[in-house]
C-alpha atoms as a PDB file:
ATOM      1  CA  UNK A   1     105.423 116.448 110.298  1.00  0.00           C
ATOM      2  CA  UNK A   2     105.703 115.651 114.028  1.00  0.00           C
ATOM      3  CA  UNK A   3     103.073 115.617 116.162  1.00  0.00           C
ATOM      4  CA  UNK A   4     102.740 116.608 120.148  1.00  0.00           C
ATOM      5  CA  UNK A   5     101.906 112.896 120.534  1.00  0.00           C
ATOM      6  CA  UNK A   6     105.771 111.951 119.178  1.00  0.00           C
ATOM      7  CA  UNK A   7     107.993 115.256 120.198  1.00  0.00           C
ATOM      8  CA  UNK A   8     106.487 114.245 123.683  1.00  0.00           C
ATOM      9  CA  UNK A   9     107.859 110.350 123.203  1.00  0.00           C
ATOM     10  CA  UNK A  10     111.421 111.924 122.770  1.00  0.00           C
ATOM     11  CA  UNK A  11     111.241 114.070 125.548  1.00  0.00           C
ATOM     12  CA  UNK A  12     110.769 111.416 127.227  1.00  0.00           C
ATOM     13  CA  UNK A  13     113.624 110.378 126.455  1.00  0.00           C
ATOM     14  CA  UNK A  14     112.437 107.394 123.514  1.00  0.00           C
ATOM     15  CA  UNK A  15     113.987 107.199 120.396  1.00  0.00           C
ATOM     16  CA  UNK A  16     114.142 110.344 117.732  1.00  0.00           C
ATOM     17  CA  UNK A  17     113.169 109.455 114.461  1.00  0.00           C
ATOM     18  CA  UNK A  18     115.373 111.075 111.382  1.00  0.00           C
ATOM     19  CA  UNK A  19     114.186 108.682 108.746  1.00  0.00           C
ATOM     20  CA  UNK A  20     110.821 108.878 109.271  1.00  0.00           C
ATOM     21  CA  UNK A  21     107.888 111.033 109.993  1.00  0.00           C
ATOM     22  CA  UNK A  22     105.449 109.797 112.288  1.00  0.00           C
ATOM     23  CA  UNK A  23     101.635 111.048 112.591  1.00  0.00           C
ATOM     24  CA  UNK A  24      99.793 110.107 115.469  1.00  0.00           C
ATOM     25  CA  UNK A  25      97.190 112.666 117.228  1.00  0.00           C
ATOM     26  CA  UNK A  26      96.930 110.405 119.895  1.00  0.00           C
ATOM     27  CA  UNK A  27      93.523 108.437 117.873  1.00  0.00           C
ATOM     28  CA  UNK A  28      92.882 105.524 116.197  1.00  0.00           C
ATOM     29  CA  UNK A  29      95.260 105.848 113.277  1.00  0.00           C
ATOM     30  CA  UNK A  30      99.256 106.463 112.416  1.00  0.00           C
ATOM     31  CA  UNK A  31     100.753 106.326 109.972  1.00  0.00           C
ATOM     32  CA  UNK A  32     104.505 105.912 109.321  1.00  0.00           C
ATOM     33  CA  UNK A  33     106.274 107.425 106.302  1.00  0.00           C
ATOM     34  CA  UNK A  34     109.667 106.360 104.817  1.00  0.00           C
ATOM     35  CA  UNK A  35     111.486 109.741 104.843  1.00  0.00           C
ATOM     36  CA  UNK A  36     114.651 109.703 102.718  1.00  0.00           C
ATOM     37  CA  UNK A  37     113.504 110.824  99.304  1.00  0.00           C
ATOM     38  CA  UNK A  38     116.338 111.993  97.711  1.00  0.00           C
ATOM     39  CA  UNK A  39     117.633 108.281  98.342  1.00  0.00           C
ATOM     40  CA  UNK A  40     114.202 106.507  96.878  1.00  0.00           C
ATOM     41  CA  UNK A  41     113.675 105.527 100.957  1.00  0.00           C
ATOM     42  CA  UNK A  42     116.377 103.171 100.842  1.00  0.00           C
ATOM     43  CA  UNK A  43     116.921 101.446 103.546  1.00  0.00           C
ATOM     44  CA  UNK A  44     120.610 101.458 106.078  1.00  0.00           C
ATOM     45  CA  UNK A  45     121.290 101.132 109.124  1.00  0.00           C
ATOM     46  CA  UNK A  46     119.406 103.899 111.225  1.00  0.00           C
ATOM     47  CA  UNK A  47     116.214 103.601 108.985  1.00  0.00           C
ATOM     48  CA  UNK A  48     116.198  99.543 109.579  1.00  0.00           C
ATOM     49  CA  UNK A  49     117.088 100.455 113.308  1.00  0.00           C
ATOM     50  CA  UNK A  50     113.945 103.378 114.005  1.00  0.00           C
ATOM     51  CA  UNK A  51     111.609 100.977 111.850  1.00  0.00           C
ATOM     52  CA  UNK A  52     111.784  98.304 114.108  1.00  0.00           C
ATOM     53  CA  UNK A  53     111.627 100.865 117.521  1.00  0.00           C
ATOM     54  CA  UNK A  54     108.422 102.470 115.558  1.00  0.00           C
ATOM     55  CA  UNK A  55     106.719  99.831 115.034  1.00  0.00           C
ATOM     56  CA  UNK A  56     107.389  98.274 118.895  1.00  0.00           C
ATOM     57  CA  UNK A  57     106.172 101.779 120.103  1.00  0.00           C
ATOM     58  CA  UNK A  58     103.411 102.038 118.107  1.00  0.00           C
ATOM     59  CA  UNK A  59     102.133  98.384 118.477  1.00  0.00           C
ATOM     60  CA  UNK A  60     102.314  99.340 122.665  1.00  0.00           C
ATOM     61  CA  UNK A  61      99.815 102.297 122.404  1.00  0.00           C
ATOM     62  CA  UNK A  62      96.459 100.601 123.256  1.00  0.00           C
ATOM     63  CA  UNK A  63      93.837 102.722 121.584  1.00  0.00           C
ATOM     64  CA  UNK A  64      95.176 102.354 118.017  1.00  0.00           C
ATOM     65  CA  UNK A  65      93.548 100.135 115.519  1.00  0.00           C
ATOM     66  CA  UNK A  66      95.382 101.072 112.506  1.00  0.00           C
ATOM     67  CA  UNK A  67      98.891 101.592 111.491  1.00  0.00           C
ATOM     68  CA  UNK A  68      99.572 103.015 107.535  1.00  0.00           C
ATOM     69  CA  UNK A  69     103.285 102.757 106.289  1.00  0.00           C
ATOM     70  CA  UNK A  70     103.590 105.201 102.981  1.00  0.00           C
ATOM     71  CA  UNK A  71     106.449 106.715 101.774  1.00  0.00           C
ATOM     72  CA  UNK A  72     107.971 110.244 100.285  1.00  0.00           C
ATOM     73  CA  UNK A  73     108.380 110.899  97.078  1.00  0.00           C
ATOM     74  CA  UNK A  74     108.305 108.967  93.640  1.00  0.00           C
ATOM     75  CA  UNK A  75     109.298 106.023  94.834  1.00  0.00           C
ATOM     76  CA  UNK A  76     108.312 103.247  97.665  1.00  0.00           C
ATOM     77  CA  UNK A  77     111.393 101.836  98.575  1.00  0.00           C
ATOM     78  CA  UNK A  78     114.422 100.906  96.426  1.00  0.00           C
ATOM     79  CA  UNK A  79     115.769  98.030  98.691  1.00  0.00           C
ATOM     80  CA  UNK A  80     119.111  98.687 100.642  1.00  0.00           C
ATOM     81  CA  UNK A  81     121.162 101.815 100.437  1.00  0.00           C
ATOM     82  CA  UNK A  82     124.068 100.760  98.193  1.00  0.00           C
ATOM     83  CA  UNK A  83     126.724 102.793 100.441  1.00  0.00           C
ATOM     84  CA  UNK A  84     125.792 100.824 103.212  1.00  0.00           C
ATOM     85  CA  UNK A  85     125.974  97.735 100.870  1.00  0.00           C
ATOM     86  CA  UNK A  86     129.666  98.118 100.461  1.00  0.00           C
ATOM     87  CA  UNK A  87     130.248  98.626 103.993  1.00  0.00           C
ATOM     88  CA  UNK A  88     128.455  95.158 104.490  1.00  0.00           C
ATOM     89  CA  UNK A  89     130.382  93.074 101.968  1.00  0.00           C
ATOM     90  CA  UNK A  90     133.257  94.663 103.340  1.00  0.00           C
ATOM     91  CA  UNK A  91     132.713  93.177 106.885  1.00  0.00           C
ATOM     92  CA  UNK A  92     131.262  89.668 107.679  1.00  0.00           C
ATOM     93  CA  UNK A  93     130.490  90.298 110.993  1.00  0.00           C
ATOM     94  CA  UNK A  94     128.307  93.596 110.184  1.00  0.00           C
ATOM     95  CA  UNK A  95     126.031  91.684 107.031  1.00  0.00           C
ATOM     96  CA  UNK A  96     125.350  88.856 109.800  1.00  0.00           C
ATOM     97  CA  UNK A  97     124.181  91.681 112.141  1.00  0.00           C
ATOM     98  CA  UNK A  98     122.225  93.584 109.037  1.00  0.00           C
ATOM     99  CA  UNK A  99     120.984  90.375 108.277  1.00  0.00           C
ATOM    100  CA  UNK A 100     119.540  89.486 111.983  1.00  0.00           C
ATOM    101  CA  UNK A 101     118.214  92.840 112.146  1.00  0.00           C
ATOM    102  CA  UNK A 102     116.555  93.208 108.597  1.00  0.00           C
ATOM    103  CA  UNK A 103     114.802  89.845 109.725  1.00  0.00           C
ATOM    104  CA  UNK A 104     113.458  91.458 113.033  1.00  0.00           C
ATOM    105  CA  UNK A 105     111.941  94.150 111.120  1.00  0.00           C
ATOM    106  CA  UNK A 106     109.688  92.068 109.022  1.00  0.00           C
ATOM    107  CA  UNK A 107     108.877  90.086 112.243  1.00  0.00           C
ATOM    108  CA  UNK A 108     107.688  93.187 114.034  1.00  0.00           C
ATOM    109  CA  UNK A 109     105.928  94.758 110.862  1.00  0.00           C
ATOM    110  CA  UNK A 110     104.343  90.881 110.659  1.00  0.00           C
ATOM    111  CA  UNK A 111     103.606  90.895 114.938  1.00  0.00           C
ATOM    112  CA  UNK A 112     102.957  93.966 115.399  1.00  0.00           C
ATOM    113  CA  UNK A 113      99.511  93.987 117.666  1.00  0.00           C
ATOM    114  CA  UNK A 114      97.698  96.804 115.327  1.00  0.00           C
ATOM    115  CA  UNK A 115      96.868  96.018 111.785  1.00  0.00           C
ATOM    116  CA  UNK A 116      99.674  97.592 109.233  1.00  0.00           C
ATOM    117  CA  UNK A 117      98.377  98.486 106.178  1.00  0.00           C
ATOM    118  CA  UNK A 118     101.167  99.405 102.959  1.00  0.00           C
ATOM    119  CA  UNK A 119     100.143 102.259 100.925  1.00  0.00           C
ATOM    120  CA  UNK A 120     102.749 101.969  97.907  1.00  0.00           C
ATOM    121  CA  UNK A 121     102.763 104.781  95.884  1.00  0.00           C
ATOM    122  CA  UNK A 122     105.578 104.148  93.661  1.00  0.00           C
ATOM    123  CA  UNK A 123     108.251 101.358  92.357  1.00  0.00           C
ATOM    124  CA  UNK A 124     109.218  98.999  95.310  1.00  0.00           C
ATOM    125  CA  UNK A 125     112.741  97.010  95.021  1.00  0.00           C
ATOM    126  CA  UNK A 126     115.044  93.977  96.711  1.00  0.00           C
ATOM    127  CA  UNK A 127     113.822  94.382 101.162  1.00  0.00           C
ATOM    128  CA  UNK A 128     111.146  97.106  99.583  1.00  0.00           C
ATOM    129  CA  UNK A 129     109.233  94.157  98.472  1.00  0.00           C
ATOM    130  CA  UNK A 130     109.624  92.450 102.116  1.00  0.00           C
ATOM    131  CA  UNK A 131     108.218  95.592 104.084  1.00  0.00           C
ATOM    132  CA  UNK A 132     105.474  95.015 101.402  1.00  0.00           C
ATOM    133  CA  UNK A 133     105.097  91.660 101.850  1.00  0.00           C
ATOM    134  CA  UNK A 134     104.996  91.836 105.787  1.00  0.00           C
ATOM    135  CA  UNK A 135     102.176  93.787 106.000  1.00  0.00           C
ATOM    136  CA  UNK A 136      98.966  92.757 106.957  1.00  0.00           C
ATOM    137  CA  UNK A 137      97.399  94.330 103.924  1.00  0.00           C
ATOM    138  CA  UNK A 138      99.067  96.179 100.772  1.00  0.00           C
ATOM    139  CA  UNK A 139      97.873  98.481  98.428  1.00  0.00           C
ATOM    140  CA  UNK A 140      99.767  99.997  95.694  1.00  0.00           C
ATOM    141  CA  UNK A 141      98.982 102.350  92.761  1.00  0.00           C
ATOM    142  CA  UNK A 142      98.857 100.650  89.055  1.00  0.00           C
ATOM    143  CA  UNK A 143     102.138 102.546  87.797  1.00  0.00           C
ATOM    144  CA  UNK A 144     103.938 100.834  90.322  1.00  0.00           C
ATOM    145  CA  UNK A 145     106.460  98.405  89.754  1.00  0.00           C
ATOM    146  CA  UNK A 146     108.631  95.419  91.641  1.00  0.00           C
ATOM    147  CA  UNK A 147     111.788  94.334  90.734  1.00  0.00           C
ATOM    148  CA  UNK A 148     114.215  91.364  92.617  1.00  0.00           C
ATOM    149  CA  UNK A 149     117.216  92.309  91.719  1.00  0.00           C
ATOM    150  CA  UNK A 150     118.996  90.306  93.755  1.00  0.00           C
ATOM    151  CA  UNK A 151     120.722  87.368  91.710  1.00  0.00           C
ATOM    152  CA  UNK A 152     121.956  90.033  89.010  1.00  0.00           C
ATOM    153  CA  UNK A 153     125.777  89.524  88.266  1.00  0.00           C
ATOM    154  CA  UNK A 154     125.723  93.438  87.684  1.00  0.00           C
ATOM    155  CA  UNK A 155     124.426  94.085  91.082  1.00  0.00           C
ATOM    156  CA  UNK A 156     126.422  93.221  93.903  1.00  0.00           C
ATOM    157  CA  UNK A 157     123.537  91.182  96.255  1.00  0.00           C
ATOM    158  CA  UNK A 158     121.122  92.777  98.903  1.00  0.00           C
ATOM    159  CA  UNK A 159     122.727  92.704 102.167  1.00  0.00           C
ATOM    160  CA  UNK A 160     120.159  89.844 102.851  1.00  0.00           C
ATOM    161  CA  UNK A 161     118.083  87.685 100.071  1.00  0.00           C
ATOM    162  CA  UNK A 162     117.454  85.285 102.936  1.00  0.00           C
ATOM    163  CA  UNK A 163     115.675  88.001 105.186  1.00  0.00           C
ATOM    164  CA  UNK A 164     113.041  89.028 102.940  1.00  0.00           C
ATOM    165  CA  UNK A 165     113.098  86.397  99.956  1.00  0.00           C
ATOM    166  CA  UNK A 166     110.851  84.232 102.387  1.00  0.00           C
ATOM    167  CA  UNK A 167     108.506  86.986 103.389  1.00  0.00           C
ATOM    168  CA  UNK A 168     107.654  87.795  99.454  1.00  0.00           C
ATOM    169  CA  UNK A 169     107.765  83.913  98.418  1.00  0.00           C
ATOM    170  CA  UNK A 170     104.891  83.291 100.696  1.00  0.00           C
ATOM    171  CA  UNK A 171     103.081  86.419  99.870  1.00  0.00           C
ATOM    172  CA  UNK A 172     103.530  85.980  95.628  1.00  0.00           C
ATOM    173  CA  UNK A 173     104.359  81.975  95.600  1.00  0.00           C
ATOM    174  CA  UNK A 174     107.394  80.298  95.397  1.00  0.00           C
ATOM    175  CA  UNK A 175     107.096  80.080  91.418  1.00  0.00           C
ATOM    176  CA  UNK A 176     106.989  83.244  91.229  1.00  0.00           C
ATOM    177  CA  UNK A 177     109.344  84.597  92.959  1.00  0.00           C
ATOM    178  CA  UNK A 178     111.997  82.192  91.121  1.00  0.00           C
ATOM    179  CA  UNK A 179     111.260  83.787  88.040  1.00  0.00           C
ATOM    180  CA  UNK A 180     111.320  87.176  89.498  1.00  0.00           C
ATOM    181  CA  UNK A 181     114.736  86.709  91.350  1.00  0.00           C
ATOM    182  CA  UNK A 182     116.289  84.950  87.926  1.00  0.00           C
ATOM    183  CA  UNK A 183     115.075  87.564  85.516  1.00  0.00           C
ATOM    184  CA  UNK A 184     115.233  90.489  87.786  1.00  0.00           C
ATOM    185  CA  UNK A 185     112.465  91.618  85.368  1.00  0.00           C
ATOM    186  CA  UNK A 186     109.964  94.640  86.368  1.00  0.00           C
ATOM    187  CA  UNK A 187     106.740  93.319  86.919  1.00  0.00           C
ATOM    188  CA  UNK A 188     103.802  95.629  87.444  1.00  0.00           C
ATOM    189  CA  UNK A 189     101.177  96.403  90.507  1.00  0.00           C
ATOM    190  CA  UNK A 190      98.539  94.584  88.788  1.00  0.00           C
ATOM    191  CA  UNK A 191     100.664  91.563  88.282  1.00  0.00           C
ATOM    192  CA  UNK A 192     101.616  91.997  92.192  1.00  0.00           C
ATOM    193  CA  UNK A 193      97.964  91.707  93.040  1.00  0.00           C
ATOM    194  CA  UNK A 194      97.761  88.767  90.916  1.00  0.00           C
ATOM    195  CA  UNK A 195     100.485  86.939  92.646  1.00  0.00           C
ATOM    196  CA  UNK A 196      99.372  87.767  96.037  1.00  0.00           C
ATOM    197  CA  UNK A 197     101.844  90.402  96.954  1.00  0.00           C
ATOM    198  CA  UNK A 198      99.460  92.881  97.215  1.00  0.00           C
ATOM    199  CA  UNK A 199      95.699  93.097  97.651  1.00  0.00           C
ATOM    200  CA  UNK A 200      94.810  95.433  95.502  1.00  0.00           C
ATOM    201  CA  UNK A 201      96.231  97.375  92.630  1.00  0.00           C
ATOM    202  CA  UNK A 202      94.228 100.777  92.145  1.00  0.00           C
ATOM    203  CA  UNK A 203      94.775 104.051  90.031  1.00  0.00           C
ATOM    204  CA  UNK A 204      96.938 106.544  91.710  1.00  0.00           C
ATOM    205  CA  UNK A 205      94.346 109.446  92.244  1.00  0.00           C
ATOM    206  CA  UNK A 206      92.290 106.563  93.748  1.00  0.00           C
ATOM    207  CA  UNK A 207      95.085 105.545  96.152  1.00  0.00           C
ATOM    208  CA  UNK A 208      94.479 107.656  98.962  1.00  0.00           C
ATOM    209  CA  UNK A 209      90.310 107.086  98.893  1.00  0.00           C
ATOM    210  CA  UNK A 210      91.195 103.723  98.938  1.00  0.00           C
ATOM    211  CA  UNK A 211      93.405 102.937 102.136  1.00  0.00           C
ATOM    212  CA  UNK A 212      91.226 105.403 103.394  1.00  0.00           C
ATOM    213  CA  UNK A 213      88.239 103.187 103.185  1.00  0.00           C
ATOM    214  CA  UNK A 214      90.462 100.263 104.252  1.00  0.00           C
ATOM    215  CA  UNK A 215      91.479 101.515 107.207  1.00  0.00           C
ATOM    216  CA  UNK A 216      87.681 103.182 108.101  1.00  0.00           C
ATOM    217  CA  UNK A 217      87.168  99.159 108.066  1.00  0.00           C
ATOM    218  CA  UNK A 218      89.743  98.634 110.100  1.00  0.00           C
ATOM    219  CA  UNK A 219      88.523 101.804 112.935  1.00  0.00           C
ATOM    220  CA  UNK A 220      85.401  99.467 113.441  1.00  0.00           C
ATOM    221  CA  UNK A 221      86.937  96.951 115.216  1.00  0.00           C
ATOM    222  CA  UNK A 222      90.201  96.035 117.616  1.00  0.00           C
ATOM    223  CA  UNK A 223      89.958  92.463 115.453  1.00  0.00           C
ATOM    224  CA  UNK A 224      93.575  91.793 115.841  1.00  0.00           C
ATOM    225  CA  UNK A 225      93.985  92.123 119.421  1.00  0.00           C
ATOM    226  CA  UNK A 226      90.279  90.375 120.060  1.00  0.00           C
ATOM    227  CA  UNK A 227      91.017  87.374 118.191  1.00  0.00           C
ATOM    228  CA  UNK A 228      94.438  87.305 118.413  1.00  0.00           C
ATOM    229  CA  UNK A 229      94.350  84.053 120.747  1.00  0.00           C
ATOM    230  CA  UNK A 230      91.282  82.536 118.714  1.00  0.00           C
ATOM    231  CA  UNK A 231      91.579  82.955 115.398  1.00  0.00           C
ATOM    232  CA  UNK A 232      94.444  85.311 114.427  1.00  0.00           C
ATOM    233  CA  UNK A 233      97.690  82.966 115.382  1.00  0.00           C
ATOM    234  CA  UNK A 234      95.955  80.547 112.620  1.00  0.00           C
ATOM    235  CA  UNK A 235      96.106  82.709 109.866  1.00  0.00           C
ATOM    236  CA  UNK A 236      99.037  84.708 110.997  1.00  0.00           C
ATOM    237  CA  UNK A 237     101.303  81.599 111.483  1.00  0.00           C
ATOM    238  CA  UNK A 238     100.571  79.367 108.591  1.00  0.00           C
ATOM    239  CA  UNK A 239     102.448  76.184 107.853  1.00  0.00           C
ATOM    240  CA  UNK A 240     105.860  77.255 106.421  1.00  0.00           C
ATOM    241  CA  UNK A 241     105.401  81.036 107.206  1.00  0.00           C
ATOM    242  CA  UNK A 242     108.769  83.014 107.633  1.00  0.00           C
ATOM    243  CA  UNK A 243     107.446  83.740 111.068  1.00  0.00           C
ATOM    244  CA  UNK A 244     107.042  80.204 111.778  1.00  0.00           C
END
């Protein structure tokens, strides 16, 4: 649902989203929400395109300390939209340009100035797992699962394995992610938290309390802007980070 906050952004003549919904009462706290459903919030080319303006907007507004991306419906996010798939394999010039842009979402998920915090409610595939691992904390509930589908010979490929691959290899290891991307075996929220890909994996009524009480935490404090010179750029650039 939109709030005065955003219909006033696109009167001003800013970017409209159609993919998303965007709540922000002017506080703290927004929170971003994968739109699209009825295609298990995959992504193409406008989503990809009002993901990165979102989170460039919403990383400018000074007083917020907290940014929650979530999704509609059953799922998280199956990857990329397999219409826009076949446009891409179709046209070398376009997959180079899905690829560059794909990339500069994670980076501005990853930069963005205000804390993101995932709140995956459902299964998470191929880029899904990327927004995922991107984030500067990730929650998901425990009937959640993960798949890389990638490498499967009955699946023609994401449009990028080399945009997001990196992003989940450092969050879940590189051993891990082999196996993952060979198999394209489901692998469950708890065994995400395990690997690293996500922080915590919690019951789905619990959920909602729970990135609640994260992002209370995060309310307290502006500690990514404060020590973003200090301390921050350390941990947010680590040796061999995709960002890097």
């Amino acid at each position: 649902m939109w709030t005065a906050a955003f219909r006033m952004v696109a009167h001003e003549g800013r970017m409209t989203y159609h993919t998303l919904q965007i709540e922000h009462g002017g506080g703290m706290l927004a929170t971003v929400w994968l739109n699209r459903p009825g295609q298990y919030n995959v992504l193409d080319s406008r989503m990809l395109d009002e993901l990165i303006a979102v989170f460039a907007e919403l990383g400018a507004i000074a007083q917020l300390r907290a940014i929650v991306l979530a999704a509609r419906g059953p799922q998280f996010c199956l990857g990329i939209d397999p219409d826009w798939r076949q446009q891409l394999l179709a046209n070398a010039a376009d997959r180079c340009g899905a690829e560059a842009r794909l990339a500069a979402l994670l980076q501005a998920i990853h930069a963005c100035a205000v804390p993101v915090v995932a709140k995956v409610q459902g299964d998470c595939h191929g880029a899904g797992t990327g927004l995922v691992a991107a984030c500067d904390i990730a929650l998901a509930a425990g009937h959640a699962g993960f798949r890389l589908p990638e490498l499967q010979p009955d699946m023609q490929p994401d449009v990028a394995p080399v945009a997001h691959i990196p992003w989940v290899a450092q969050a879940m290891g590189a051993r891990a992610t082999r196996r993952y991307l060979l198999t394209a075996e489901r692998f469950s929220a708890f065994e995400a938290k395990q690997f690293g890909l996500v922080h915590e994996a919690v019951a789905a009524d619990a959920l909602d309390e729970r990135a609640d009480a994260i992002v209370a935490a995060l309310l307290q404090a502006d500690r990514k802007k404060v020590f973003g010179d200090v301390i921050w750029n350390k941990v947010n650039k680590p040796t061999g980070s995709p960002a890097a």
